[in-house]
C-alpha atoms as a PDB file:
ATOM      1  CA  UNK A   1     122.396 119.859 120.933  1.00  0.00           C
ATOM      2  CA  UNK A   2     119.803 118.804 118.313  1.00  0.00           C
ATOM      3  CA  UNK A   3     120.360 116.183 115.682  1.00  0.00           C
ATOM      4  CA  UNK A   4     120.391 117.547 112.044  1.00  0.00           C
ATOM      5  CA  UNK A   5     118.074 115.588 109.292  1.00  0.00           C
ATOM      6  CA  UNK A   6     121.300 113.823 108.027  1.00  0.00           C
ATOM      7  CA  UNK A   7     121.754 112.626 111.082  1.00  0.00           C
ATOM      8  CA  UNK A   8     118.260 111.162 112.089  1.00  0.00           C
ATOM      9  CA  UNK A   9     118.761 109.608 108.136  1.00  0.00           C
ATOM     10  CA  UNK A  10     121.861 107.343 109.293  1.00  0.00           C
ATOM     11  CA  UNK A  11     119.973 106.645 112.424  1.00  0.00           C
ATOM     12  CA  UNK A  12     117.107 105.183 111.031  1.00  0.00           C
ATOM     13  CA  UNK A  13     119.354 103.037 107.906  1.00  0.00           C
ATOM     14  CA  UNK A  14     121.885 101.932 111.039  1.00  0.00           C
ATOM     15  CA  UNK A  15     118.358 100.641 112.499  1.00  0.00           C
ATOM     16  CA  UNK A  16     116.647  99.389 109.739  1.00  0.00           C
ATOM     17  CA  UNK A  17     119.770  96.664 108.584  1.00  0.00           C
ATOM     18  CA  UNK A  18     118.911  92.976 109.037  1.00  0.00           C
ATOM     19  CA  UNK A  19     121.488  90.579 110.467  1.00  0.00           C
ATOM     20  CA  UNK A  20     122.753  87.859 108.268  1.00  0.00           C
ATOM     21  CA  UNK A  21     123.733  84.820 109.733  1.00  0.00           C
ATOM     22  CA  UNK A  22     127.021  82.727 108.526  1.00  0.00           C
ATOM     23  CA  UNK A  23     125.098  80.645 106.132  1.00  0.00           C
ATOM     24  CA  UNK A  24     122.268  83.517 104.880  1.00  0.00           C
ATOM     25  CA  UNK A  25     123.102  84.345 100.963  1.00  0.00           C
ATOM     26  CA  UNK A  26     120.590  87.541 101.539  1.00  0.00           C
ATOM     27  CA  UNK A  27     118.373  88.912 104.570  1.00  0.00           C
ATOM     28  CA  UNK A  28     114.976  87.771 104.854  1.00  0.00           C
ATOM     29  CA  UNK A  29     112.540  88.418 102.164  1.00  0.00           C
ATOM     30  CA  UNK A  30     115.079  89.507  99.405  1.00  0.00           C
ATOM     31  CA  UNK A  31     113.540  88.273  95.954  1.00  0.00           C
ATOM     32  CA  UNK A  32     115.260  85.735  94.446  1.00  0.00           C
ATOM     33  CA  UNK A  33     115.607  84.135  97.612  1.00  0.00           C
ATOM     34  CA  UNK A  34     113.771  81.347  99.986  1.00  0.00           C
ATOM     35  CA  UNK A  35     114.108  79.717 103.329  1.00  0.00           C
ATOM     36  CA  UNK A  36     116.116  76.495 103.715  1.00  0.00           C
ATOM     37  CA  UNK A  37     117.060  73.892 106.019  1.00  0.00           C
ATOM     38  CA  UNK A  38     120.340  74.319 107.903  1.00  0.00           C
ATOM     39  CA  UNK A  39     122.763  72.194 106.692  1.00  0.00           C
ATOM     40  CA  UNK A  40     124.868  72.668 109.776  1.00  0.00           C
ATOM     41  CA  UNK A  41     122.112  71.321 112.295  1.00  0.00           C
ATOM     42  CA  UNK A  42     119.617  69.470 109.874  1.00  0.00           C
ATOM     43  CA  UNK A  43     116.633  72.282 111.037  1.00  0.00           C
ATOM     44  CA  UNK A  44     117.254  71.828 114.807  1.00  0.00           C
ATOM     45  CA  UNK A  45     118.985  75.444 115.742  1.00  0.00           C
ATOM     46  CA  UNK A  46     121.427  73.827 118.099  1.00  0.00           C
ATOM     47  CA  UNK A  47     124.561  71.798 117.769  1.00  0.00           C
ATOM     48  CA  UNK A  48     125.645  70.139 120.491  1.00  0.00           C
ATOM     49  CA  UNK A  49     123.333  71.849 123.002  1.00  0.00           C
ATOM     50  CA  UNK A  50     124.531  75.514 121.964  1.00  0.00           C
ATOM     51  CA  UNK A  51     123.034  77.294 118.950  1.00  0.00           C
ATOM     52  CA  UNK A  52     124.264  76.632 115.468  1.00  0.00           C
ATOM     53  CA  UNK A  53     126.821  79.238 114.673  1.00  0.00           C
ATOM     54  CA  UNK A  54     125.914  78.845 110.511  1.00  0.00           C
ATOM     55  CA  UNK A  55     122.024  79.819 111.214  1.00  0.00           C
ATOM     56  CA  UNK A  56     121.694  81.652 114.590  1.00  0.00           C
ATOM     57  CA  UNK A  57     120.043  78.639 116.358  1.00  0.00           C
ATOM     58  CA  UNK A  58     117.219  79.252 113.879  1.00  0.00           C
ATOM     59  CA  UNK A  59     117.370  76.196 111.936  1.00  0.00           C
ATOM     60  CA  UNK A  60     116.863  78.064 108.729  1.00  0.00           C
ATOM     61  CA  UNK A  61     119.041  79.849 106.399  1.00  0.00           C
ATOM     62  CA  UNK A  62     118.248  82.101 103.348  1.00  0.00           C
ATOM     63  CA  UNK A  63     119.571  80.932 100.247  1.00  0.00           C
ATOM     64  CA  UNK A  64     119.398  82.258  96.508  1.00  0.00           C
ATOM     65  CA  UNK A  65     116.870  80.448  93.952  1.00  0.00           C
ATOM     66  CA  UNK A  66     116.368  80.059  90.321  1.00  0.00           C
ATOM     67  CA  UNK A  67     119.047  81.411  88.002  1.00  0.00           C
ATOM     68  CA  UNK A  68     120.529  80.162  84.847  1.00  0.00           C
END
C-alpha cells in the first residue's frame, strides 16, 4: 500500500514538532523569546543526581522577552 501526499504531509509536521520542556514558554528559536537559566536547578540540569524535570536536565529554559 502506498502513502498518499496527505499522508507523507502529517508525517513530516508529526516529525518536524519540537519538545517543550515543563518550564519552556516557546520551542527553541521562536522570536520573542531567549534562553534562560533554570530556576529549578540554578543551570546545572540535574536535581538531586537525576535530571531536572522543569528543563530536561538541560539547565536552560526558553522564556518570552520584551513586551509592554
Amino acid at each position: 500500500m502506498t502513502k498518499t501526499k496527505a499522508s507523507n504531509a502529517q508525517d513530516a509536521k508529526s516529525v518536524a514538532q519540537p519538545t517543550l520542556n515543563p518550564g519552556d514558554d516557546a520551542p527553541r528559536g521562536t522570536t520573542g523569546t531567549g534562553e534562560d537559566v533554570c530556576p529549578d536547578c540554578n543551570g546545572k540540569g540535574r536535581i538531586d543526581g537525576a535530571p531536572c524535570a522543569t528543563c530536561g536536565g538541560s539547565g536552560t529554559v526558553v522564556k518570552a522577552i520584551g513586551g509592554a
